[in-house]
PDB file of N, CA and C in Angstrom:
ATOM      1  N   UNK A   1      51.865 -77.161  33.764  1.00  0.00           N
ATOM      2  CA  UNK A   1      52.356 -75.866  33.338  1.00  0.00           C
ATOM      3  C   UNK A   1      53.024 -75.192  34.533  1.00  0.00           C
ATOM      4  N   UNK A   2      54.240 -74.664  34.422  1.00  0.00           N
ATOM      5  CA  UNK A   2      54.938 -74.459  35.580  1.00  0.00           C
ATOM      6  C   UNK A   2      53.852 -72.830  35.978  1.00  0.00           C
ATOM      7  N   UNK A   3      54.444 -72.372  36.648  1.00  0.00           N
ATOM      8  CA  UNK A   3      54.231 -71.436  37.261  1.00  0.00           C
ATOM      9  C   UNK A   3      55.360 -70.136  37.630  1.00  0.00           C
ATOM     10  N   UNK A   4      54.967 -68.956  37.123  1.00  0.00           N
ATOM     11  CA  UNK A   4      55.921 -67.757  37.394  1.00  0.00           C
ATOM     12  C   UNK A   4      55.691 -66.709  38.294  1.00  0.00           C
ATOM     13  N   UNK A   5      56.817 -65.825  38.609  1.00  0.00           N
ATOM     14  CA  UNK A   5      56.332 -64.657  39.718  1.00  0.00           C
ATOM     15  C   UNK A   5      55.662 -63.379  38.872  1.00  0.00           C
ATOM     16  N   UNK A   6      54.852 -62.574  39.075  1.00  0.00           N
ATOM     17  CA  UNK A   6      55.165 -61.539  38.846  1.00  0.00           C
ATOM     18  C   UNK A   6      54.816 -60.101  40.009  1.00  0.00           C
ATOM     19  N   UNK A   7      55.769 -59.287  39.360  1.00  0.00           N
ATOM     20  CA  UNK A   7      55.732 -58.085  40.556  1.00  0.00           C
ATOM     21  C   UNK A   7      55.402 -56.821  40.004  1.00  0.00           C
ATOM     22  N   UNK A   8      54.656 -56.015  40.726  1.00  0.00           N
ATOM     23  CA  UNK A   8      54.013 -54.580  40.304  1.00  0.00           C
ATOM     24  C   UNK A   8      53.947 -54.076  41.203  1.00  0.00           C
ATOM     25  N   UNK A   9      53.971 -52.558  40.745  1.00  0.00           N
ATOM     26  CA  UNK A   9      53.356 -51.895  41.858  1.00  0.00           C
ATOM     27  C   UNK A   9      52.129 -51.230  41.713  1.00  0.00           C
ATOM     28  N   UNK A  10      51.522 -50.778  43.072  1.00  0.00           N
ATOM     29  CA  UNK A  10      49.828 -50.268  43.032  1.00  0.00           C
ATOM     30  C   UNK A  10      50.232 -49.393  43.957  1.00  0.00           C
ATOM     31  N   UNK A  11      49.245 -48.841  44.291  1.00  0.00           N
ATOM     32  CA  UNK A  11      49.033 -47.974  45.050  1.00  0.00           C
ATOM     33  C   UNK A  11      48.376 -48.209  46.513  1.00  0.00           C
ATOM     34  N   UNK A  12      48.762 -47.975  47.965  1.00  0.00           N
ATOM     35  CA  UNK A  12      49.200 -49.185  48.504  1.00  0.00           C
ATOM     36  C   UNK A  12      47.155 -49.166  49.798  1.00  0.00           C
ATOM     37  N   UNK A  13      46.830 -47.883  49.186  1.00  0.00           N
ATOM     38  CA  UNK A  13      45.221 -47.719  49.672  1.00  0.00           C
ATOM     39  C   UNK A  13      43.911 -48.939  48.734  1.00  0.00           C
ATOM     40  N   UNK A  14      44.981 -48.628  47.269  1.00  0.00           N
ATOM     41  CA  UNK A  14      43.786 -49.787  46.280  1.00  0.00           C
ATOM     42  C   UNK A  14      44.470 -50.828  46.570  1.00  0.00           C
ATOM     43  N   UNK A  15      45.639 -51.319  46.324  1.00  0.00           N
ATOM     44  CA  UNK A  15      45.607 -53.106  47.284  1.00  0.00           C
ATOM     45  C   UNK A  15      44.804 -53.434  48.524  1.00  0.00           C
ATOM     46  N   UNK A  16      44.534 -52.686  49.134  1.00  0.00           N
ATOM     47  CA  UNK A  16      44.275 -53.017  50.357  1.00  0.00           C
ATOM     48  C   UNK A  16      42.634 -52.950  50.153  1.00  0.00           C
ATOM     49  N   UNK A  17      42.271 -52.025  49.201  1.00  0.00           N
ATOM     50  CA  UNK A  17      40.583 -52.432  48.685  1.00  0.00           C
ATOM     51  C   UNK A  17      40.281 -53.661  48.166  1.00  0.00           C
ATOM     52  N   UNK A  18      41.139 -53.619  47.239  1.00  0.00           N
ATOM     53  CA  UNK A  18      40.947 -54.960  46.482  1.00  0.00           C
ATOM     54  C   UNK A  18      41.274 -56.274  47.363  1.00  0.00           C
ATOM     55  N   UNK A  19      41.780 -56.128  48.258  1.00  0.00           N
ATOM     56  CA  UNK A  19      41.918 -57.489  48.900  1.00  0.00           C
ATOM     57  C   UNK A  19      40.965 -57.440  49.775  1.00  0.00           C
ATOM     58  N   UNK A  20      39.895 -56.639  50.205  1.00  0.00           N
ATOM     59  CA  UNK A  20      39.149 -56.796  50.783  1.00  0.00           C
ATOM     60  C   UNK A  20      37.996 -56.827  50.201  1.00  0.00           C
ATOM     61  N   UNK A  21      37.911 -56.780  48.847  1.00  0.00           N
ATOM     62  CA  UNK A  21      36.786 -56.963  48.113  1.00  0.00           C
ATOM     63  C   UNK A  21      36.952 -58.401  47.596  1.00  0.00           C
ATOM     64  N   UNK A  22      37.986 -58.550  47.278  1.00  0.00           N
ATOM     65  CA  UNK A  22      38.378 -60.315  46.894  1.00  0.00           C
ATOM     66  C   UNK A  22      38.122 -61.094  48.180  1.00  0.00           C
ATOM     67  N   UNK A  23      38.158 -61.036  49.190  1.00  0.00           N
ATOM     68  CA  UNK A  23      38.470 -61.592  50.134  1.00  0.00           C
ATOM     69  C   UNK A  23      36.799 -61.624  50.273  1.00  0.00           C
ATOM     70  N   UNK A  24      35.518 -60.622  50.141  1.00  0.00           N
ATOM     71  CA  UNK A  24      34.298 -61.256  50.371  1.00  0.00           C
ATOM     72  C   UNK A  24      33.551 -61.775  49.184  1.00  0.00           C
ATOM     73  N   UNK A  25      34.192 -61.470  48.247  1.00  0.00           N
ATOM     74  CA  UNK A  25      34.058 -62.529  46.681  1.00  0.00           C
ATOM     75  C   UNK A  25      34.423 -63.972  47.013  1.00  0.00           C
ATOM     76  N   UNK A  26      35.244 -64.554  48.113  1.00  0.00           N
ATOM     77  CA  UNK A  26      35.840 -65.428  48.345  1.00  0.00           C
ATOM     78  C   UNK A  26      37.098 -65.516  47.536  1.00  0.00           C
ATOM     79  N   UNK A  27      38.011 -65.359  46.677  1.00  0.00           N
ATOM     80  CA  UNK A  27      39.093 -65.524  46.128  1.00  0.00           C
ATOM     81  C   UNK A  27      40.086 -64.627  46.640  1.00  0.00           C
ATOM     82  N   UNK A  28      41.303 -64.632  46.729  1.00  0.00           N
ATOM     83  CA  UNK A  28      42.473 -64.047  46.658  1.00  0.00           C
ATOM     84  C   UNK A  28      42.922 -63.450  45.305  1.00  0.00           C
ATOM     85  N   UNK A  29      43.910 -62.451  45.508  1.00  0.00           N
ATOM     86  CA  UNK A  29      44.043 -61.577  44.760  1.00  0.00           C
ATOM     87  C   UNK A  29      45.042 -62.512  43.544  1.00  0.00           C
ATOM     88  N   UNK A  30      45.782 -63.526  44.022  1.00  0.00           N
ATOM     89  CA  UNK A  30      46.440 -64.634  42.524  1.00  0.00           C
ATOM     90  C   UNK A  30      45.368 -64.326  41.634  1.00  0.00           C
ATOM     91  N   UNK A  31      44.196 -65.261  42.240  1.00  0.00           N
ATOM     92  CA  UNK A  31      43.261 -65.771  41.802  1.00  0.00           C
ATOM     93  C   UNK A  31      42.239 -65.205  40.681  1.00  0.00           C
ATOM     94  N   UNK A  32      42.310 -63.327  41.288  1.00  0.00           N
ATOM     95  CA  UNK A  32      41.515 -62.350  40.450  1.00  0.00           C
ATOM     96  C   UNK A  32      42.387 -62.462  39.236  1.00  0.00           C
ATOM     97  N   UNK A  33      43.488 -61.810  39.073  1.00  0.00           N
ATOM     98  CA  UNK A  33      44.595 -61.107  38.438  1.00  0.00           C
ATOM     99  C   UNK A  33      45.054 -62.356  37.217  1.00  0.00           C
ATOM    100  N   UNK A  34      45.196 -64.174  37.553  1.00  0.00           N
ATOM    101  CA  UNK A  34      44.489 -65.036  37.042  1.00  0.00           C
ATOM    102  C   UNK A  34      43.773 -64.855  36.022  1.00  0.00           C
ATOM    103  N   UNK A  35      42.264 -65.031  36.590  1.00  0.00           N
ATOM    104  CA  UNK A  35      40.951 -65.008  35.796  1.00  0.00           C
ATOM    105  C   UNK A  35      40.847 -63.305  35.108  1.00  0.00           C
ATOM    106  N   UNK A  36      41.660 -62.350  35.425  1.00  0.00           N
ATOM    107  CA  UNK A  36      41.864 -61.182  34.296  1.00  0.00           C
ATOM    108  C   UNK A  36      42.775 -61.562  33.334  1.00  0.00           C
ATOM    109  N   UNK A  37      43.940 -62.254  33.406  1.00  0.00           N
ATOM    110  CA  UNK A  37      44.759 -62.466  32.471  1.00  0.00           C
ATOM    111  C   UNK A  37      44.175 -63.443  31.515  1.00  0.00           C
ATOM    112  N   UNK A  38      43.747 -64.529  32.244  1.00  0.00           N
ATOM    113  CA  UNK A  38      43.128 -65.522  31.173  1.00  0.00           C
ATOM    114  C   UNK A  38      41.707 -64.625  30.017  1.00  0.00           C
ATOM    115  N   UNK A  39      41.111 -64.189  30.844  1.00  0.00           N
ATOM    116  CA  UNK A  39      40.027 -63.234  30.074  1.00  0.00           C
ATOM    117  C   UNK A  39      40.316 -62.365  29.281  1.00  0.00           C
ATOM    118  N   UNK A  40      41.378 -61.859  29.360  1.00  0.00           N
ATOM    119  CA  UNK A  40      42.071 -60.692  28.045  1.00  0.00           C
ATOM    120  C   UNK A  40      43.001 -61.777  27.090  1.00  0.00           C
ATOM    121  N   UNK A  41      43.460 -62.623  27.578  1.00  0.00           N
ATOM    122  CA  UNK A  41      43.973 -63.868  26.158  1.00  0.00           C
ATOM    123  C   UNK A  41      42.990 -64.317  25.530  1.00  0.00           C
ATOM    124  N   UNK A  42      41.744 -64.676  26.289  1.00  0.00           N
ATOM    125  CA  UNK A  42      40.741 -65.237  25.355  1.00  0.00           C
ATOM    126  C   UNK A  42      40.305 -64.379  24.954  1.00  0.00           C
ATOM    127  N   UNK A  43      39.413 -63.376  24.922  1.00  0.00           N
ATOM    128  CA  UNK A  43      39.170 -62.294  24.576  1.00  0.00           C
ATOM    129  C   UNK A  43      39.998 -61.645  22.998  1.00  0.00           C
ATOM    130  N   UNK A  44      41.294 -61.559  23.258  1.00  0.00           N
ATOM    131  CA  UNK A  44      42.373 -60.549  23.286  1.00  0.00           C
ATOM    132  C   UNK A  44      41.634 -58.949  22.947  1.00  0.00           C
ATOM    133  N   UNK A  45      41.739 -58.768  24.371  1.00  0.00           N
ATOM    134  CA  UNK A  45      40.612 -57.915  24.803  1.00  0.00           C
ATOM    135  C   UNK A  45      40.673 -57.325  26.243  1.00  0.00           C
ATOM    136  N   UNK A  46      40.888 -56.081  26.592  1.00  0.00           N
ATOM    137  CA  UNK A  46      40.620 -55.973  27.940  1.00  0.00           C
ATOM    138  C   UNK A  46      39.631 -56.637  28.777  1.00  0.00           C
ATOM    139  N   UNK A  47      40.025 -57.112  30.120  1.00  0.00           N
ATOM    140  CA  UNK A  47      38.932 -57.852  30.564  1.00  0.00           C
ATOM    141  C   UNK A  47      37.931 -56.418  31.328  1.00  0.00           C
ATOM    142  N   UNK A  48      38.002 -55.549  30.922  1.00  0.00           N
ATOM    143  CA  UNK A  48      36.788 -54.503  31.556  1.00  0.00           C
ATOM    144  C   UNK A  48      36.772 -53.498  30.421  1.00  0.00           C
ATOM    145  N   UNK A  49      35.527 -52.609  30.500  1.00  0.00           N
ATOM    146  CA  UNK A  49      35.702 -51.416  29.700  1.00  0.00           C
ATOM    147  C   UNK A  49      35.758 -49.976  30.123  1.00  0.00           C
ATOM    148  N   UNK A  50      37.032 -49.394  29.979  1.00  0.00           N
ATOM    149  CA  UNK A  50      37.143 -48.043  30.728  1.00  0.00           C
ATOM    150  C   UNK A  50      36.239 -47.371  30.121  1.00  0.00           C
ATOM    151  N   UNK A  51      35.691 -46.690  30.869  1.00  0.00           N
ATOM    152  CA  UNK A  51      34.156 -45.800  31.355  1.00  0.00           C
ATOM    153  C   UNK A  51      34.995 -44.408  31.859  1.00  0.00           C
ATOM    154  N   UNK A  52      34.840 -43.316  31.291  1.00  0.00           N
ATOM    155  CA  UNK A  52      35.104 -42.416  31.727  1.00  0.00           C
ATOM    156  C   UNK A  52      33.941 -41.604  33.165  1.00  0.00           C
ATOM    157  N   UNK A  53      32.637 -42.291  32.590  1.00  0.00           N
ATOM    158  CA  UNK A  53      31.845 -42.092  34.077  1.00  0.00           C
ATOM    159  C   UNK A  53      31.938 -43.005  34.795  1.00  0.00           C
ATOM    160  N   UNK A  54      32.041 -42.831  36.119  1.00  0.00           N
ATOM    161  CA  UNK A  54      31.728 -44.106  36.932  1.00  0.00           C
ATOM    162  C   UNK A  54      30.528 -44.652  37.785  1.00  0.00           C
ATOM    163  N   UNK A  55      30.192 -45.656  37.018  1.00  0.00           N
ATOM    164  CA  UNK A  55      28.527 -46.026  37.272  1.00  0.00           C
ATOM    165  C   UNK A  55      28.439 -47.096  38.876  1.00  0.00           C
ATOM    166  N   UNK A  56      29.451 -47.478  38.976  1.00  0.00           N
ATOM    167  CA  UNK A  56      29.407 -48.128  40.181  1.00  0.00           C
ATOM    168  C   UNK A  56      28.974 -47.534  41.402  1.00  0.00           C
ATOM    169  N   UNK A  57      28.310 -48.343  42.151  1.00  0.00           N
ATOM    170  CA  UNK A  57      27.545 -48.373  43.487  1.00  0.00           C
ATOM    171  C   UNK A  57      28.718 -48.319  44.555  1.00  0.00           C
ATOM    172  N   UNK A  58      28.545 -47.835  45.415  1.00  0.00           N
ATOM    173  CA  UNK A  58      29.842 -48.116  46.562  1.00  0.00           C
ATOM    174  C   UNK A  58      28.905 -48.728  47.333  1.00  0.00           C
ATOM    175  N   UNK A  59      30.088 -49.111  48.490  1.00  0.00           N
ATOM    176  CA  UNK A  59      29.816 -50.553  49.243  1.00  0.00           C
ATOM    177  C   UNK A  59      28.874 -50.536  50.466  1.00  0.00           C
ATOM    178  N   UNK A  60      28.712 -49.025  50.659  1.00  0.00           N
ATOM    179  CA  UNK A  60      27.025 -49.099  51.553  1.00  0.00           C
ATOM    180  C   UNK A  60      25.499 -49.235  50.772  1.00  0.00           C
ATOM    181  N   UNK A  61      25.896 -48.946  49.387  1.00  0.00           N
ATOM    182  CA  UNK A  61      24.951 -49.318  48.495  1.00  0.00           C
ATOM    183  C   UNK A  61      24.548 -50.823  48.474  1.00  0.00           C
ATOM    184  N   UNK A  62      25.927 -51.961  48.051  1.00  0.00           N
ATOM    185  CA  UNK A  62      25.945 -52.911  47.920  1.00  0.00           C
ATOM    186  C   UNK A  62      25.707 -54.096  49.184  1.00  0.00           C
ATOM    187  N   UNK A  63      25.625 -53.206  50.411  1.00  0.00           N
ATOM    188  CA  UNK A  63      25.468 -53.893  51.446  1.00  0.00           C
ATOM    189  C   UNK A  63      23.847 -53.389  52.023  1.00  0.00           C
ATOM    190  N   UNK A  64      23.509 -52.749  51.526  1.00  0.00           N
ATOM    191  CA  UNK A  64      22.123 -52.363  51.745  1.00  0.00           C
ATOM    192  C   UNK A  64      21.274 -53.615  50.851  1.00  0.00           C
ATOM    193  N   UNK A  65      21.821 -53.823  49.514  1.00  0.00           N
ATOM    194  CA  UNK A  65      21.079 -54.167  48.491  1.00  0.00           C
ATOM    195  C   UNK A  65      20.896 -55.966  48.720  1.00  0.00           C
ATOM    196  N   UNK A  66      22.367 -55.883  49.520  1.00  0.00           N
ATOM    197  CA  UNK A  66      22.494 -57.677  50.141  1.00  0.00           C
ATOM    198  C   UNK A  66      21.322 -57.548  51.497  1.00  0.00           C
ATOM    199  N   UNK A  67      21.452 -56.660  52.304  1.00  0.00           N
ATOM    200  CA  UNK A  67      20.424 -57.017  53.323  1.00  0.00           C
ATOM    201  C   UNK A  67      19.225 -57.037  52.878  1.00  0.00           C
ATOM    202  N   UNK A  68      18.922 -56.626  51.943  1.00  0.00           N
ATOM    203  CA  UNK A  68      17.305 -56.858  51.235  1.00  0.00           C
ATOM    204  C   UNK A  68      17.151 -57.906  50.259  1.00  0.00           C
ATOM    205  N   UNK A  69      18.001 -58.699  50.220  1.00  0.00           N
ATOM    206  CA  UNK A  69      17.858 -59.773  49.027  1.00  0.00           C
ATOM    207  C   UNK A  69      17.455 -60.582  49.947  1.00  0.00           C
ATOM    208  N   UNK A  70      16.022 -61.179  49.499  1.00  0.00           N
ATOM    209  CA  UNK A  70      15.611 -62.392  49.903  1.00  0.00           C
ATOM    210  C   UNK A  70      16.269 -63.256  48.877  1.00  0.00           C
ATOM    211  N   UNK A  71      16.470 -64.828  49.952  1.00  0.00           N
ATOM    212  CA  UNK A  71      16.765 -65.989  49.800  1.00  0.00           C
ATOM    213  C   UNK A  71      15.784 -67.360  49.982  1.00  0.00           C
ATOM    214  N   UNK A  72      15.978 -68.624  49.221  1.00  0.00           N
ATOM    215  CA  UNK A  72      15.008 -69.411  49.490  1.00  0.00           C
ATOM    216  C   UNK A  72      16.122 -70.259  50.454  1.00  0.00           C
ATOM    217  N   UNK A  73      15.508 -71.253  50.828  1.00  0.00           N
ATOM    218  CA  UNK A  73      15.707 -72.832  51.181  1.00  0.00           C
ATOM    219  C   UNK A  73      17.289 -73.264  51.000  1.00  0.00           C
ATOM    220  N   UNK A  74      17.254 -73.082  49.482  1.00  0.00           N
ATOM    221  CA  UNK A  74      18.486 -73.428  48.812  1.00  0.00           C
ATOM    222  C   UNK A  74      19.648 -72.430  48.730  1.00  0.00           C
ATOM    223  N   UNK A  75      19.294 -71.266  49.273  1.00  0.00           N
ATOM    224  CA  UNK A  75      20.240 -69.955  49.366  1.00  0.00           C
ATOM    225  C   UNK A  75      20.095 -69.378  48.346  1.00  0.00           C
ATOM    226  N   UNK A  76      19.295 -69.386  46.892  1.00  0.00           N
ATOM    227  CA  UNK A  76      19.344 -68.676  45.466  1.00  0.00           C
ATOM    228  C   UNK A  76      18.417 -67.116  46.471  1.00  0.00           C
ATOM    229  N   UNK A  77      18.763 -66.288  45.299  1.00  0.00           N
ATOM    230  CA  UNK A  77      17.950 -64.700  45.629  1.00  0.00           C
ATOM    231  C   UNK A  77      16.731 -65.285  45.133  1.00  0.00           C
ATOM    232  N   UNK A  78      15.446 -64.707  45.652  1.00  0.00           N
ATOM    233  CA  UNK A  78      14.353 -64.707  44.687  1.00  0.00           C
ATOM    234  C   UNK A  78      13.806 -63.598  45.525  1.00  0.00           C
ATOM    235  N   UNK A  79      12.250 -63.498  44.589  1.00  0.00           N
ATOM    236  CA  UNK A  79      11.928 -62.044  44.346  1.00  0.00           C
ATOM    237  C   UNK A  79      10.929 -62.445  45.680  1.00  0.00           C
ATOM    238  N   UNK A  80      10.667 -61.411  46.495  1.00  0.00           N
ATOM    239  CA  UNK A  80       9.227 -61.653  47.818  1.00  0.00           C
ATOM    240  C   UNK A  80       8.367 -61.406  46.298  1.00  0.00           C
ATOM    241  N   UNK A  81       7.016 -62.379  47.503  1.00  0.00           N
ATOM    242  CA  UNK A  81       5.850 -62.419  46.786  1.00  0.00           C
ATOM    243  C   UNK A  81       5.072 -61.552  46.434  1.00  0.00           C
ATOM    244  N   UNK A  82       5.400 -60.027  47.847  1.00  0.00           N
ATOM    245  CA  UNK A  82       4.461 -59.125  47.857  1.00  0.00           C
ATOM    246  C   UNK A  82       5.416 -57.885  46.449  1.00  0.00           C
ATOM    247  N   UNK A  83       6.560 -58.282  46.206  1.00  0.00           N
ATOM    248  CA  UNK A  83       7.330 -57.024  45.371  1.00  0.00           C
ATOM    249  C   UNK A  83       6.410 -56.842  44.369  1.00  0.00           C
ATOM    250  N   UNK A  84       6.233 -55.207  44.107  1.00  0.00           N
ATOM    251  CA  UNK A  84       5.025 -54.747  43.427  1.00  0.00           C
ATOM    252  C   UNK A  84       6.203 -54.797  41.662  1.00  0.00           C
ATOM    253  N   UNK A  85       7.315 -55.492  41.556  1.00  0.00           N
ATOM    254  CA  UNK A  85       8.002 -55.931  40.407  1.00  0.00           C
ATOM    255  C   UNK A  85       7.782 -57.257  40.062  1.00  0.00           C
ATOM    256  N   UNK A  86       7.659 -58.051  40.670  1.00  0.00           N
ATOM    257  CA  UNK A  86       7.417 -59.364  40.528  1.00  0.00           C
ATOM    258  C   UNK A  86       6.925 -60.143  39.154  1.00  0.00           C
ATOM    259  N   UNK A  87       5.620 -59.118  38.782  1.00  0.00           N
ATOM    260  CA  UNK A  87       5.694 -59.262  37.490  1.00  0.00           C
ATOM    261  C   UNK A  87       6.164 -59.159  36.179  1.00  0.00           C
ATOM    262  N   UNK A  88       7.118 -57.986  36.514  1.00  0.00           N
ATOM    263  CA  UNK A  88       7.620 -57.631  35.614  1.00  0.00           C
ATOM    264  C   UNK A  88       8.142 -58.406  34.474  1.00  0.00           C
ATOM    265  N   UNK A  89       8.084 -58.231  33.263  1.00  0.00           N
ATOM    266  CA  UNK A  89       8.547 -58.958  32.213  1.00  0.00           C
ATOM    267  C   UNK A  89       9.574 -58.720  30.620  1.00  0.00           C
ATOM    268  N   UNK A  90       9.444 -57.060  31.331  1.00  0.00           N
ATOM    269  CA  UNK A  90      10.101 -56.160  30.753  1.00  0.00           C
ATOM    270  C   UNK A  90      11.801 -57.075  29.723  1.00  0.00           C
ATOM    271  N   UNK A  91      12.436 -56.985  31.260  1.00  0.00           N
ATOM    272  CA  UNK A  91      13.771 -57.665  30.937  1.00  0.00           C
ATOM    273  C   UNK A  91      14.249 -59.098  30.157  1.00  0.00           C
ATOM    274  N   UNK A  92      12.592 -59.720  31.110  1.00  0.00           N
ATOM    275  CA  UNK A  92      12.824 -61.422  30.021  1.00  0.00           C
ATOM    276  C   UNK A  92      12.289 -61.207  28.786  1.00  0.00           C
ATOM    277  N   UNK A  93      11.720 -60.288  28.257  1.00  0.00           N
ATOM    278  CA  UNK A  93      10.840 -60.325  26.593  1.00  0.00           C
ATOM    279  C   UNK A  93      12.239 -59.609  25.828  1.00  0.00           C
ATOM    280  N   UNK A  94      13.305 -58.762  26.379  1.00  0.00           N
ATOM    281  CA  UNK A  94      14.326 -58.231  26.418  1.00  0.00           C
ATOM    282  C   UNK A  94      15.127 -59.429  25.558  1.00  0.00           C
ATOM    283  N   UNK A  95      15.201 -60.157  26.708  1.00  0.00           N
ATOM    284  CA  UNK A  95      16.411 -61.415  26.560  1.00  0.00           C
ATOM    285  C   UNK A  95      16.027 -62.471  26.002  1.00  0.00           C
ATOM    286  N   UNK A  96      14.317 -62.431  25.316  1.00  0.00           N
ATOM    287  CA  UNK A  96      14.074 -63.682  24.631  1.00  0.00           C
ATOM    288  C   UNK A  96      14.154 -63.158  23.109  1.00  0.00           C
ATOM    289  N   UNK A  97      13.819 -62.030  22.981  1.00  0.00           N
ATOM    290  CA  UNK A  97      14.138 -61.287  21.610  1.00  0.00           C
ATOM    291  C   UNK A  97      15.570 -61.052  21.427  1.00  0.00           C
ATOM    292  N   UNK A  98      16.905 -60.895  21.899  1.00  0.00           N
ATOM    293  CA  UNK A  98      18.015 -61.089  21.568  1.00  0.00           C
ATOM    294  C   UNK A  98      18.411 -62.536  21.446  1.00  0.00           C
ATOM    295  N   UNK A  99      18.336 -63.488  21.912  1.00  0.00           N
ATOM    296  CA  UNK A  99      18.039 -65.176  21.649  1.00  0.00           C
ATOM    297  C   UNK A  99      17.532 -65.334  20.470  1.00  0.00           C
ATOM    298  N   UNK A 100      16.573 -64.841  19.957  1.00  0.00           N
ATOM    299  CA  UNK A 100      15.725 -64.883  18.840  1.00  0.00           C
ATOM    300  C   UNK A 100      16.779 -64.397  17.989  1.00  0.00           C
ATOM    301  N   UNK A 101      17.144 -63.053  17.932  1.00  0.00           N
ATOM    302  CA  UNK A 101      18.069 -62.619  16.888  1.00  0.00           C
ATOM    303  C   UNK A 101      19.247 -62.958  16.928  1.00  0.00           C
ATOM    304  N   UNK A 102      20.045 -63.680  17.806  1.00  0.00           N
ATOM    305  CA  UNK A 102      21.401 -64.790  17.851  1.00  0.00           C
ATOM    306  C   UNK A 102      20.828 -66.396  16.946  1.00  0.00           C
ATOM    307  N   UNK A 103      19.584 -66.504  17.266  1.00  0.00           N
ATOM    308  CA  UNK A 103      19.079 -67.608  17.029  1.00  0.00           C
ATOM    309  C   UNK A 103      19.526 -68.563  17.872  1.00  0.00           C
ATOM    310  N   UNK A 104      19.898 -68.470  18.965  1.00  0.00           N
ATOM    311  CA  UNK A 104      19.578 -69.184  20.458  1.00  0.00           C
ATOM    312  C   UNK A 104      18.794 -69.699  20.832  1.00  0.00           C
TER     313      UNK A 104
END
């Protein structure tokens, strides 16, 4: 499948976010803009949902939340032993009862 250009303009403070947020996602900005286009064809569907509030964390949040993620052996997150959540089961009885009603 060949390949085409395309050109836009942004605003030249959010390019420069977004390529630095792509850039520790590991991908380049082709690459995002890509996997948005393909996601709204399959979809046919915006690939996000405008939110008139904005619930997002900014990036001292998100870098706080990475220095506290424990890791095993294999690099996956897992939970410390002592987290007084650990048990929690809230979310998986959550996600085994929607399975149930997909019939998953």
């Amino acid at each position: 499948m060949a390949n085409t250009n395309v050109t836009m303009r942004i605003d030249e403070k959010l390019k420069m976010q977004l390529q630095d947020l792509m850039s520790n996602l590991g991908m380049d900005m082709t690459t995002f803009f890509t996997l948005a286009a393909k996601q709204a064809v399959r979809e046919q569907a915006l690939p996000f949902q405008p939110r008139l509030i904005n619930g997002n964390y900014d990036k001292k949040t998100y870098q706080l939340a990475m220095k506290n993620t424990k890791y095993n052996s294999e690099g996956k997150a897992v939970i410390d032993k002592d987290d007084e959540w650990r048990d929690e089961t809230e979310w998986d009885d959550m996600f085994e009862q929607m399975k149930k009603e997909r019939g998953i």
